[in-house]
PDB file of N, CA and C in Angstrom:
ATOM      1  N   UNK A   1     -90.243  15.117  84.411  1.00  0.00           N
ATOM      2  CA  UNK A   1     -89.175  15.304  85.367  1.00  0.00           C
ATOM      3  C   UNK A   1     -88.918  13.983  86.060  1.00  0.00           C
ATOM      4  N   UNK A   2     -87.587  13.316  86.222  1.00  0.00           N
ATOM      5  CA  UNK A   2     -87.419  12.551  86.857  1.00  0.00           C
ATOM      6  C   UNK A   2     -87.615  12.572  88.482  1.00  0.00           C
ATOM      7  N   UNK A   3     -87.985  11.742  89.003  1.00  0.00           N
ATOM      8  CA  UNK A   3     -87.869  11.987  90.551  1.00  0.00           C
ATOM      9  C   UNK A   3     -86.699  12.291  91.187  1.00  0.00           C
ATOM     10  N   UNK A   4     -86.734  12.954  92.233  1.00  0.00           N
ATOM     11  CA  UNK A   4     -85.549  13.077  92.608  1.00  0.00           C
ATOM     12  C   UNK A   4     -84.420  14.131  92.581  1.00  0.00           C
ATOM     13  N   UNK A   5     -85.105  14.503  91.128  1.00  0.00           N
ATOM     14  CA  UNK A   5     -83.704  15.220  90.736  1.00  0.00           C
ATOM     15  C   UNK A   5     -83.924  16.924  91.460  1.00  0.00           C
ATOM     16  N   UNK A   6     -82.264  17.483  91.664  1.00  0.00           N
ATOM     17  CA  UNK A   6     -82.392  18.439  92.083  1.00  0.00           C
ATOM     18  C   UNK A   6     -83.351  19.487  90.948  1.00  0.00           C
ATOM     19  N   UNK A   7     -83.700  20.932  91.597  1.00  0.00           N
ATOM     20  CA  UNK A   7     -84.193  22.113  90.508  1.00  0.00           C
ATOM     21  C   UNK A   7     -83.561  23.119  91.112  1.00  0.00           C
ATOM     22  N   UNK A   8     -84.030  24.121  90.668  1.00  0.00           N
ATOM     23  CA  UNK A   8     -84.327  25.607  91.130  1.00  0.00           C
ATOM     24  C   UNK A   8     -85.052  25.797  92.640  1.00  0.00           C
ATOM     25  N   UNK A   9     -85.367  26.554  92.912  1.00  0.00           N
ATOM     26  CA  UNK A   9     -85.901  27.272  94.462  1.00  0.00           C
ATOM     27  C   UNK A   9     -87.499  27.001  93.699  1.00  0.00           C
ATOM     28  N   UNK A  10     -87.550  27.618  92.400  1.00  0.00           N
ATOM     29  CA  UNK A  10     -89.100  27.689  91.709  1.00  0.00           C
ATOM     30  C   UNK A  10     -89.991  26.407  91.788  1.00  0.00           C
ATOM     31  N   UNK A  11     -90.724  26.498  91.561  1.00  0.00           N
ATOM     32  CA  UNK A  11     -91.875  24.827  91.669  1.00  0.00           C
ATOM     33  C   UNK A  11     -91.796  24.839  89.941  1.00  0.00           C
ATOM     34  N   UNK A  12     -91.885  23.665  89.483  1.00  0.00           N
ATOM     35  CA  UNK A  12     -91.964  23.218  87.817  1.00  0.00           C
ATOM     36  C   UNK A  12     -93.082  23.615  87.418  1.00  0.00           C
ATOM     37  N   UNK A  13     -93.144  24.308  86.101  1.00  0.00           N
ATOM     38  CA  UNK A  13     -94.163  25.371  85.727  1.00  0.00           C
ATOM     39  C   UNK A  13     -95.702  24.290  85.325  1.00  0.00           C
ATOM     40  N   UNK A  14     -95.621  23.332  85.250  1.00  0.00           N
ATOM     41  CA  UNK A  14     -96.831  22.635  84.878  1.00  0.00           C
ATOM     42  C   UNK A  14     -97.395  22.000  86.510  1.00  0.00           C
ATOM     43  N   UNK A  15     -96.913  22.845  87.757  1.00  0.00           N
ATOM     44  CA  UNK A  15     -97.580  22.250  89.135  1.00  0.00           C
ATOM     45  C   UNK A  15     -97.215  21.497  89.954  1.00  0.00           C
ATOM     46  N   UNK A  16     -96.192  20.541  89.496  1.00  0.00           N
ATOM     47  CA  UNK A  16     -95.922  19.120  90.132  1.00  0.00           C
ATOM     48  C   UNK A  16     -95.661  20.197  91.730  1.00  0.00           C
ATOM     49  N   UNK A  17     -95.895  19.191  92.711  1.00  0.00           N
ATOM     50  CA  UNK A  17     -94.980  19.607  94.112  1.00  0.00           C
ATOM     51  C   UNK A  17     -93.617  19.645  94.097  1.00  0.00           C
ATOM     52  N   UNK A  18     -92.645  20.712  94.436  1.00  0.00           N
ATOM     53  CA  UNK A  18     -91.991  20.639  94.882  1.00  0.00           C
ATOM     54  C   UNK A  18     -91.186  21.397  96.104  1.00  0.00           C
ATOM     55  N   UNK A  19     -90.884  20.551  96.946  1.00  0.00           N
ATOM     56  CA  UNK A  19     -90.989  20.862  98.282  1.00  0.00           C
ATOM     57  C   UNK A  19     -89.177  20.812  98.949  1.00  0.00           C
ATOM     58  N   UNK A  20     -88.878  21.139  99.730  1.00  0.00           N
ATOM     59  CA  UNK A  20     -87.743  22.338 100.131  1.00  0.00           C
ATOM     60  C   UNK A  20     -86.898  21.035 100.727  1.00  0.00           C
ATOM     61  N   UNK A  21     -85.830  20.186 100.297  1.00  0.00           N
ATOM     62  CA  UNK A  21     -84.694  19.264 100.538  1.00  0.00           C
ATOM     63  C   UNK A  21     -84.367  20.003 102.211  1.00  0.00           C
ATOM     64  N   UNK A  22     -84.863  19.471 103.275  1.00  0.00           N
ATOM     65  CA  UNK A  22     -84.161  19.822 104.856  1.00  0.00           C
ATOM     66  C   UNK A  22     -82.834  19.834 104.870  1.00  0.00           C
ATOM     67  N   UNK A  23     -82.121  18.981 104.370  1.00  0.00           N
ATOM     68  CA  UNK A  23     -81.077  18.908 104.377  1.00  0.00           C
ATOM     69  C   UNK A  23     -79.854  19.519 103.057  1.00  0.00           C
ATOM     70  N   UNK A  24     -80.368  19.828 102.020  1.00  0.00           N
ATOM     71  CA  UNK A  24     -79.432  20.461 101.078  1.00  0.00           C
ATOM     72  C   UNK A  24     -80.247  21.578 100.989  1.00  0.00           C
ATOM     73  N   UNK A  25     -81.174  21.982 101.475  1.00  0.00           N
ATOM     74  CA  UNK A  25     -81.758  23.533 101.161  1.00  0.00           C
ATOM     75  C   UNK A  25     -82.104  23.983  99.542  1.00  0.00           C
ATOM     76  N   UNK A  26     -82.039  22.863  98.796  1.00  0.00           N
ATOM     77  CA  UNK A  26     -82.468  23.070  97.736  1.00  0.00           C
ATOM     78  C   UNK A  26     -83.762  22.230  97.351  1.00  0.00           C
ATOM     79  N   UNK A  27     -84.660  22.834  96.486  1.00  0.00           N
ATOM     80  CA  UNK A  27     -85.909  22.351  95.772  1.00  0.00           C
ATOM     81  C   UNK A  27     -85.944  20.744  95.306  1.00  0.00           C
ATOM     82  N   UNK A  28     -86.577  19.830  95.271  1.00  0.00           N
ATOM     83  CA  UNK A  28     -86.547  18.448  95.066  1.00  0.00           C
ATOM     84  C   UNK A  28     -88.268  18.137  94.353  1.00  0.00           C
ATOM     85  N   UNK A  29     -87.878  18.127  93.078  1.00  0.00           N
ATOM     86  CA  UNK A  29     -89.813  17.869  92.291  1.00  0.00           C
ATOM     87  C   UNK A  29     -89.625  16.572  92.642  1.00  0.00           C
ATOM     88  N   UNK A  30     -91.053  16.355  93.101  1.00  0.00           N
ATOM     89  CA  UNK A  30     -91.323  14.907  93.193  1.00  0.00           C
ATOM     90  C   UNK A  30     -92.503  14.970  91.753  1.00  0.00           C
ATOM     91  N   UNK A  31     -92.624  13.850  90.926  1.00  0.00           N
ATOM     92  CA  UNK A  31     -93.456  13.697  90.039  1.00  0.00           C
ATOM     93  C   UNK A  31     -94.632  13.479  90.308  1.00  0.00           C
ATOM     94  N   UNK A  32     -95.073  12.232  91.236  1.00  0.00           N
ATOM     95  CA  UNK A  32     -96.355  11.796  91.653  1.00  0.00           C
ATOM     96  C   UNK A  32     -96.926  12.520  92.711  1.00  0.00           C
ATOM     97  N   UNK A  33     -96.107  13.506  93.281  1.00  0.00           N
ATOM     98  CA  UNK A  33     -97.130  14.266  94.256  1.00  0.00           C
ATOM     99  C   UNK A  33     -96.991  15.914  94.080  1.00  0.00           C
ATOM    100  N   UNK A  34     -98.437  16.049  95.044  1.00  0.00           N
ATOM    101  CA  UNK A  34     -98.457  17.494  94.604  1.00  0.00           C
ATOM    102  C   UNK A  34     -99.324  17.784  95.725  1.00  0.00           C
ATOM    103  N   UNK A  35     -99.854  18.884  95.882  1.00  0.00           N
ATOM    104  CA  UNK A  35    -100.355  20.178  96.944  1.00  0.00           C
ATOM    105  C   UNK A  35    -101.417  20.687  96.758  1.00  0.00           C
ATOM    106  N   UNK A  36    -102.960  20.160  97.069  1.00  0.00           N
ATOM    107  CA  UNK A  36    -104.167  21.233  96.413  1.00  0.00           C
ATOM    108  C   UNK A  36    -104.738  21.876  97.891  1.00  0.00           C
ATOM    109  N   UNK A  37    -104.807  23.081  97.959  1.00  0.00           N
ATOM    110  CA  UNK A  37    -105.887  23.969  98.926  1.00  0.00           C
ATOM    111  C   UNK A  37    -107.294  22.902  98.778  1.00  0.00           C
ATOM    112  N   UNK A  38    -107.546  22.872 100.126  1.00  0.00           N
ATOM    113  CA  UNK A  38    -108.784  22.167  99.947  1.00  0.00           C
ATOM    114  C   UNK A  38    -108.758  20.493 100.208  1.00  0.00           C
ATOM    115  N   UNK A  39    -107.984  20.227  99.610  1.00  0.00           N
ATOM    116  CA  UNK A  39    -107.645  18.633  99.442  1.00  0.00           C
ATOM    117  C   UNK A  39    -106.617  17.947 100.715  1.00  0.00           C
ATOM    118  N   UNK A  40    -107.345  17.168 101.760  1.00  0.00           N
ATOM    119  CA  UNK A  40    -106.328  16.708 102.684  1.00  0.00           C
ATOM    120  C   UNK A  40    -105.622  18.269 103.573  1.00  0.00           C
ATOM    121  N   UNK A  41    -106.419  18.907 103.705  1.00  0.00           N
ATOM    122  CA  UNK A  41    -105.800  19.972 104.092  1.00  0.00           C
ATOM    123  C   UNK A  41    -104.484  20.720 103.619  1.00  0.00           C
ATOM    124  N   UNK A  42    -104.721  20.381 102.144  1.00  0.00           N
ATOM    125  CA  UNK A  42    -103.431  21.255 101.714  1.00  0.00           C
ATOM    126  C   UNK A  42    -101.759  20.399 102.006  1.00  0.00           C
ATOM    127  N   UNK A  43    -102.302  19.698 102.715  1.00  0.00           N
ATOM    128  CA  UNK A  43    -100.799  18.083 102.482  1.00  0.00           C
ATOM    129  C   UNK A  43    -100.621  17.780 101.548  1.00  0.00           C
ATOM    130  N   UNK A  44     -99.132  17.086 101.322  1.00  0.00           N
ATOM    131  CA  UNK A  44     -98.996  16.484 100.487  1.00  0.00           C
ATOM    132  C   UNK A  44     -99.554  15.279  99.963  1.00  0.00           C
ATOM    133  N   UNK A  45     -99.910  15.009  98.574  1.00  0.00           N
ATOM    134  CA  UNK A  45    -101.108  14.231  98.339  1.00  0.00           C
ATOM    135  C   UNK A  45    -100.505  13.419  97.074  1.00  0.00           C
ATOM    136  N   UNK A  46    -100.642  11.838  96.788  1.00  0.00           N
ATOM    137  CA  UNK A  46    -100.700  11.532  95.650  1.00  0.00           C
ATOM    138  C   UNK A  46    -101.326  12.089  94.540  1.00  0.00           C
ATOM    139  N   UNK A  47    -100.758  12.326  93.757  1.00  0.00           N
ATOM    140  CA  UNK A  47    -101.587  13.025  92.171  1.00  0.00           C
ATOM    141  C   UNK A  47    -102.535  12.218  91.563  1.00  0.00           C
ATOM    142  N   UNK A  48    -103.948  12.721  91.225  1.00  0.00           N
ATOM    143  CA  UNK A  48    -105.350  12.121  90.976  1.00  0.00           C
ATOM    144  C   UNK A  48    -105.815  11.692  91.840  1.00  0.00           C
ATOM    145  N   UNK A  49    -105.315  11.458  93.321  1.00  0.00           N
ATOM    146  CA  UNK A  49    -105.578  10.999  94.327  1.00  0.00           C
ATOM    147  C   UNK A  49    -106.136  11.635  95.639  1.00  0.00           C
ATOM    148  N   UNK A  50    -106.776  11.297  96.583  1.00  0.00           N
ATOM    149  CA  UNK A  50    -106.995  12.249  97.599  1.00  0.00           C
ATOM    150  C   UNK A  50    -105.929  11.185  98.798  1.00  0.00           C
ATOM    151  N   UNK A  51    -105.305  10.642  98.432  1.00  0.00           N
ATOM    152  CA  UNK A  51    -104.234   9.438  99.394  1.00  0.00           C
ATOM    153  C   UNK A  51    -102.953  10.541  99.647  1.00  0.00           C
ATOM    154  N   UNK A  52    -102.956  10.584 101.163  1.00  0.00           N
ATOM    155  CA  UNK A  52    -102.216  11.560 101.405  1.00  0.00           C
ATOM    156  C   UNK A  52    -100.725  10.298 101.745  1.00  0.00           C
ATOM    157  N   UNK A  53     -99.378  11.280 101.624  1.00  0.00           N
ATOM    158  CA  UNK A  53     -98.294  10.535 101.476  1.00  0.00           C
ATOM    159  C   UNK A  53     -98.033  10.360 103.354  1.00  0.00           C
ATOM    160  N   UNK A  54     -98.861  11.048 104.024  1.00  0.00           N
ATOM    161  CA  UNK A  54     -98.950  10.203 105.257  1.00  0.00           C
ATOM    162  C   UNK A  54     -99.524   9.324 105.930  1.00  0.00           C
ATOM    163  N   UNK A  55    -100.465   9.033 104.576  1.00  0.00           N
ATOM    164  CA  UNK A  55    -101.951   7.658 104.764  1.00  0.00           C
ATOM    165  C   UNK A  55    -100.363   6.419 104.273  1.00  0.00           C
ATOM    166  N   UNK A  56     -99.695   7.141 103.036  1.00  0.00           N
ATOM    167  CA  UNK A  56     -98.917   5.668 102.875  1.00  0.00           C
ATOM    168  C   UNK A  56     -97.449   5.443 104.087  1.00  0.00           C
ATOM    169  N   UNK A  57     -97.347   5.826 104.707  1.00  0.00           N
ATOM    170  CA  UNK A  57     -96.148   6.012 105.023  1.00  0.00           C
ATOM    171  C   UNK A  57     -96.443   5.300 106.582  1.00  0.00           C
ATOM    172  N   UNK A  58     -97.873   5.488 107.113  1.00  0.00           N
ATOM    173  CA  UNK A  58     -98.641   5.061 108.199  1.00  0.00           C
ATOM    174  C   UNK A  58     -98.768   3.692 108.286  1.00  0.00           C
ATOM    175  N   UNK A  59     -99.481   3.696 106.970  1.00  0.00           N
ATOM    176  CA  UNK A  59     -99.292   1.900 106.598  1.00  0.00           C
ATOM    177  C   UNK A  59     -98.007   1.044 106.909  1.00  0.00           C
ATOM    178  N   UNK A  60     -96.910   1.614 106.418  1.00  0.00           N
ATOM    179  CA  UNK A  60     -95.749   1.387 106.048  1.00  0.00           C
ATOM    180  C   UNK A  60     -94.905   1.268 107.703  1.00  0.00           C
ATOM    181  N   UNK A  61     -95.983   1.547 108.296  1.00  0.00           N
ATOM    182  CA  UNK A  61     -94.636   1.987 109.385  1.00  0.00           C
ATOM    183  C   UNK A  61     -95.459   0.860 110.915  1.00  0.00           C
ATOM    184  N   UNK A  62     -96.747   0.157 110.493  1.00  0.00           N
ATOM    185  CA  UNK A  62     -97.495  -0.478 111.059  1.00  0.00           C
ATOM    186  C   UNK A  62     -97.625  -1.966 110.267  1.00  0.00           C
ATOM    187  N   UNK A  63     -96.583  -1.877 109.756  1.00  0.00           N
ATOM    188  CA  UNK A  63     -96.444  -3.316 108.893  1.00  0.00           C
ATOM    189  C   UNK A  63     -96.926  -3.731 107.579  1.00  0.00           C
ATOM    190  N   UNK A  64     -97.679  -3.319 106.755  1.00  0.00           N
ATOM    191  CA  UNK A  64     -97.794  -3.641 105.775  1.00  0.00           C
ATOM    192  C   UNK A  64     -96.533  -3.379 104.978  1.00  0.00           C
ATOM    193  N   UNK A  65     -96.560  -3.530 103.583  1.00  0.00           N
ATOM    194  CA  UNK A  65     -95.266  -4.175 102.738  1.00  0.00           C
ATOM    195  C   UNK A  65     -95.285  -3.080 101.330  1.00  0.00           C
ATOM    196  N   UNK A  66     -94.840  -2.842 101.139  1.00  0.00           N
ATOM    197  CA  UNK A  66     -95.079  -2.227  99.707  1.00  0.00           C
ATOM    198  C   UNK A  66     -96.209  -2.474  98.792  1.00  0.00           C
ATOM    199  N   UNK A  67     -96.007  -3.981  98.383  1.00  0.00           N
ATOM    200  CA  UNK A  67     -96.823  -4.748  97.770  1.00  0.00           C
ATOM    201  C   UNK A  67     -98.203  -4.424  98.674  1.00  0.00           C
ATOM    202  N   UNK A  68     -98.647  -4.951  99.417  1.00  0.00           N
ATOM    203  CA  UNK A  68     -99.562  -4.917  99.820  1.00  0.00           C
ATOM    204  C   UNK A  68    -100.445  -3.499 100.432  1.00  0.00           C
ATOM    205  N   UNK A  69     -99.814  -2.588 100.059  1.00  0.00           N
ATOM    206  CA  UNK A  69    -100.173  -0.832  99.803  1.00  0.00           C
ATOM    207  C   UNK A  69    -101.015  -0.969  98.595  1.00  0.00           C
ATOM    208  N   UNK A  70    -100.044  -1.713  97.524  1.00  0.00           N
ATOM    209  CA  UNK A  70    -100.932  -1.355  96.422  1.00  0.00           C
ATOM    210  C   UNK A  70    -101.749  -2.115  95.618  1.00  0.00           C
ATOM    211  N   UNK A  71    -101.621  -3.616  96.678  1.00  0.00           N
ATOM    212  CA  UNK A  71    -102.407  -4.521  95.987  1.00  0.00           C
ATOM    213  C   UNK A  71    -104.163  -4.525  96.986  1.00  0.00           C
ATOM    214  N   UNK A  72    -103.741  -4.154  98.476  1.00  0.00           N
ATOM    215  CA  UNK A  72    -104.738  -4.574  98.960  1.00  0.00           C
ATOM    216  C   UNK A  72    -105.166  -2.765  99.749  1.00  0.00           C
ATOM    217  N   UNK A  73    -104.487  -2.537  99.983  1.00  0.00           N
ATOM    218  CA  UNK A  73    -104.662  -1.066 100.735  1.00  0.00           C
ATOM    219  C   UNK A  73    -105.326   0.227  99.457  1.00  0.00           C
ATOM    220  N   UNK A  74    -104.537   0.669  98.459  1.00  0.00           N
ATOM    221  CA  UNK A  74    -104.731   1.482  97.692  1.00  0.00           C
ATOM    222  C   UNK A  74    -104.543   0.724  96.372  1.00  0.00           C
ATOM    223  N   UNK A  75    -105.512  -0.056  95.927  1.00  0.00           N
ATOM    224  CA  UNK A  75    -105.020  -0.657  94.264  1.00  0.00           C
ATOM    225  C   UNK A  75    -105.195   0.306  93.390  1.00  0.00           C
ATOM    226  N   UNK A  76    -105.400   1.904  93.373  1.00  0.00           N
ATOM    227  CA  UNK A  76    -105.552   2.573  92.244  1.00  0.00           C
ATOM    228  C   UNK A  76    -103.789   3.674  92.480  1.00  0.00           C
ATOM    229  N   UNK A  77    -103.127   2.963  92.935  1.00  0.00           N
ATOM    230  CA  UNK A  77    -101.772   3.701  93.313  1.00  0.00           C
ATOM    231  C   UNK A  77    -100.639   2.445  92.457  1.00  0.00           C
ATOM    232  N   UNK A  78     -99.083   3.197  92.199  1.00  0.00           N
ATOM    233  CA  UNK A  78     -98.306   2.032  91.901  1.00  0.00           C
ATOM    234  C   UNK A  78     -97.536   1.793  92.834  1.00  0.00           C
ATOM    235  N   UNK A  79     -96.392   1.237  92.417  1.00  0.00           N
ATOM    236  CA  UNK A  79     -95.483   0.915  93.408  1.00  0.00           C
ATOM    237  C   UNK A  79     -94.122   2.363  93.670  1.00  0.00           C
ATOM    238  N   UNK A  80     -94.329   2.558  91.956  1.00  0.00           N
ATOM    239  CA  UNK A  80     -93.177   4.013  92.088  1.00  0.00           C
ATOM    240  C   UNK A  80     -94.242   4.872  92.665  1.00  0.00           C
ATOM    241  N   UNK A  81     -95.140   5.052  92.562  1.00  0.00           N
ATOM    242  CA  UNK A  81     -95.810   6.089  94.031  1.00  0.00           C
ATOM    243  C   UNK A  81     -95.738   6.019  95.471  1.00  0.00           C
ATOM    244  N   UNK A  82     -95.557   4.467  95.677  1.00  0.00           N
ATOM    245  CA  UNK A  82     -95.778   4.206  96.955  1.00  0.00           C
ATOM    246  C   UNK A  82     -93.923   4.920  97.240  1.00  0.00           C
ATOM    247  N   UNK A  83     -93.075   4.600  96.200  1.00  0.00           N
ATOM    248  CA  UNK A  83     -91.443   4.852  96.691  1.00  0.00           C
ATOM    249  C   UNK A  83     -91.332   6.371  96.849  1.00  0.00           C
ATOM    250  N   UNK A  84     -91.685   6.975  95.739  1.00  0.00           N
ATOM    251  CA  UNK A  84     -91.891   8.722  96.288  1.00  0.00           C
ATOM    252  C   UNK A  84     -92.314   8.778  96.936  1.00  0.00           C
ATOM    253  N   UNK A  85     -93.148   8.407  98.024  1.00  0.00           N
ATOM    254  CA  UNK A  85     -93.677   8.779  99.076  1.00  0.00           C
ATOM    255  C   UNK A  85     -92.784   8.364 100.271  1.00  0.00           C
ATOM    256  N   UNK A  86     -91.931   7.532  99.966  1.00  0.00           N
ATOM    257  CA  UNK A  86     -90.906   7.368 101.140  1.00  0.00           C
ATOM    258  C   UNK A  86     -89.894   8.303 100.737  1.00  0.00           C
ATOM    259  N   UNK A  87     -89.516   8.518  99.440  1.00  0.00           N
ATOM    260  CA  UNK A  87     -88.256   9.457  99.130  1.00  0.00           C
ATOM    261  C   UNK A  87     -88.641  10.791  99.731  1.00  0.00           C
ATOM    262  N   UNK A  88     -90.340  11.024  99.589  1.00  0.00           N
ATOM    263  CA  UNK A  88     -90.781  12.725 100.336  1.00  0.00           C
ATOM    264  C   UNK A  88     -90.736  12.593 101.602  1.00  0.00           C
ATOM    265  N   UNK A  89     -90.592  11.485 102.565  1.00  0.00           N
ATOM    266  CA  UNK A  89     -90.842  11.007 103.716  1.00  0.00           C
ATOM    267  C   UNK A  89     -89.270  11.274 104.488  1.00  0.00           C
ATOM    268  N   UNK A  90     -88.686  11.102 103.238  1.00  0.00           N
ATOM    269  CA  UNK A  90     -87.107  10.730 104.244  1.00  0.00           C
ATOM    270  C   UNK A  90     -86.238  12.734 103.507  1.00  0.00           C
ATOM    271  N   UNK A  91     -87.350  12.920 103.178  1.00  0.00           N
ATOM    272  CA  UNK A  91     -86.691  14.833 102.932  1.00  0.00           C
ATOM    273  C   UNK A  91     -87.658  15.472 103.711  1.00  0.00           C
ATOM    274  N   UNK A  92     -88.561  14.663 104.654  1.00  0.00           N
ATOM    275  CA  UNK A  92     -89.278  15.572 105.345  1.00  0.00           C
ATOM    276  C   UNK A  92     -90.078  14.790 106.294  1.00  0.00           C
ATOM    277  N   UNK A  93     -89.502  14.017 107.557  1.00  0.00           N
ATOM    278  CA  UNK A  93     -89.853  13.459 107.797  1.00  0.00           C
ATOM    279  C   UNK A  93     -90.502  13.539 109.379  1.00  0.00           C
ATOM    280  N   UNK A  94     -89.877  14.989 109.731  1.00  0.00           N
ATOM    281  CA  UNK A  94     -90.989  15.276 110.656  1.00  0.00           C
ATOM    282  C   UNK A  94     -91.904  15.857 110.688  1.00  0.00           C
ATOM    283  N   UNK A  95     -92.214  16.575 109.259  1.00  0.00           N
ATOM    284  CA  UNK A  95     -93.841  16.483 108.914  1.00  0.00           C
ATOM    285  C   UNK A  95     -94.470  15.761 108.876  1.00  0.00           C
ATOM    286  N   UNK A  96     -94.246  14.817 108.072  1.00  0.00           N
ATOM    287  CA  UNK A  96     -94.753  13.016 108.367  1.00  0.00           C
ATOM    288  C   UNK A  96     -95.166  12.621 109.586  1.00  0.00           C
ATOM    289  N   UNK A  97     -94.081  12.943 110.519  1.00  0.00           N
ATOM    290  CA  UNK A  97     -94.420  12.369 111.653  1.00  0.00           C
ATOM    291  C   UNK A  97     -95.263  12.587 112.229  1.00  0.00           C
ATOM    292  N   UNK A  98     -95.469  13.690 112.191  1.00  0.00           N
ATOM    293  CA  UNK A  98     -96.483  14.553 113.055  1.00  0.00           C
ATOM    294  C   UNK A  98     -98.244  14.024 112.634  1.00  0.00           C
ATOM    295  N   UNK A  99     -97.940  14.016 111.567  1.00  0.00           N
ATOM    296  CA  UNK A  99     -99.287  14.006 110.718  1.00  0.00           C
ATOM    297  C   UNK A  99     -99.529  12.514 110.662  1.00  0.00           C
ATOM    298  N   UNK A 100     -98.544  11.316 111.008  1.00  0.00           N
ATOM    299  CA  UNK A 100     -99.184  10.080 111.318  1.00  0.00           C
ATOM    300  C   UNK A 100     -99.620  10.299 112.497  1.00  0.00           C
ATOM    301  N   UNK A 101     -98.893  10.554 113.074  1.00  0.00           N
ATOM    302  CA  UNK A 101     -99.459  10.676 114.886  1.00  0.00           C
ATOM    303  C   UNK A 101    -100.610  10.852 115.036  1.00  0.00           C
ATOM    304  N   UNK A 102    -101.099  12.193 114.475  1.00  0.00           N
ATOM    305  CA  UNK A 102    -102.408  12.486 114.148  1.00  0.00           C
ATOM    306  C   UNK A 102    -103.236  11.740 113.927  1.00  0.00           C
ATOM    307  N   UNK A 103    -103.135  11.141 112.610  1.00  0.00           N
ATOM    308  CA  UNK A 103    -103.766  10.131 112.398  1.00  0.00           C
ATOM    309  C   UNK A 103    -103.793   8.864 112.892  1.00  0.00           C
ATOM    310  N   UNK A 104    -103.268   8.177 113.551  1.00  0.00           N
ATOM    311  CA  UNK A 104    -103.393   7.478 114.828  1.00  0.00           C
ATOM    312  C   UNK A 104    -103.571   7.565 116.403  1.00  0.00           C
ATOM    313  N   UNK A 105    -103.764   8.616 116.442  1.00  0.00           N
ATOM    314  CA  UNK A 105    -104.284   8.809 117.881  1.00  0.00           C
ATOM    315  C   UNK A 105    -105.256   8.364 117.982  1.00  0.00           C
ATOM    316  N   UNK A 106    -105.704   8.317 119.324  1.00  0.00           N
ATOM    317  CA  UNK A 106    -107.686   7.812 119.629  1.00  0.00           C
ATOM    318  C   UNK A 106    -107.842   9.277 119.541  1.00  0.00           C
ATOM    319  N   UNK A 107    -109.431   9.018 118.903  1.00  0.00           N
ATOM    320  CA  UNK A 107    -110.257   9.980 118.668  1.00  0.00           C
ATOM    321  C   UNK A 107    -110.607  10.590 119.846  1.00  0.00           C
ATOM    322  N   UNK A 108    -111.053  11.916 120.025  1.00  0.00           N
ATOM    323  CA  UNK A 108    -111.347  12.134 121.599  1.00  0.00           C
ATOM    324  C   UNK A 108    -112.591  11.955 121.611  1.00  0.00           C
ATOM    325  N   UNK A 109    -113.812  11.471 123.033  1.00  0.00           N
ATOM    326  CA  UNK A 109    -114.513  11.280 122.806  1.00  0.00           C
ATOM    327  C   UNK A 109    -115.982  12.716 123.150  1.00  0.00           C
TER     328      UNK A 109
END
């Protein structure tokens, strides 16, 4: 499946994630990510990965560069992963938000 492309309401029968377009109300498969119970709490997650698409998007939003996501941050990720993760970011991006926040807050003590 190409990224991006519209589907059905259904998720693609071999698993990939696909998660609900906010704005056209229709289904959007992303290829490189997907959804496991258990894993990252059930977030959205790079595929083979436990790198959640709000670990990259965190990075991304605190200055690092694309390049340097996947050369120095996550080298077992590509670069078209690191871009689906902004394309899932910008169809859902106050989940994201929330869940960087999270992850940047101070810890309580």
């Amino acid at each position: 499946m190409i990224a991006g492309t519209k589907t059905s309401q259904r998720a693609p029968p071999w698993g990939r994630f696909a998660g609900m377009n906010e704005t056209t109300a229709t289904a959007t498969a992303y290829r490189y990510l997907t959804r496991q119970p258990g894993v990252r709490s059930g977030q959205a997650i790079i595929e083979g990965t436990r790198v959640g698409v709000h670990d990259v998007i965190g990075l991304l939003q605190n200055g690092e560069s694309v390049d340097s996501v996947v050369t120095r941050c996550f080298p077992n990720i590509t670069r078209a992963q690191v871009y689906e993760c902004l394309a899932y970011y910008e169809d859902h991006r106050g989940e994201i938000d929330v869940l960087v926040a999270r992850q940047m807050a101070p810890a309580a003590p």
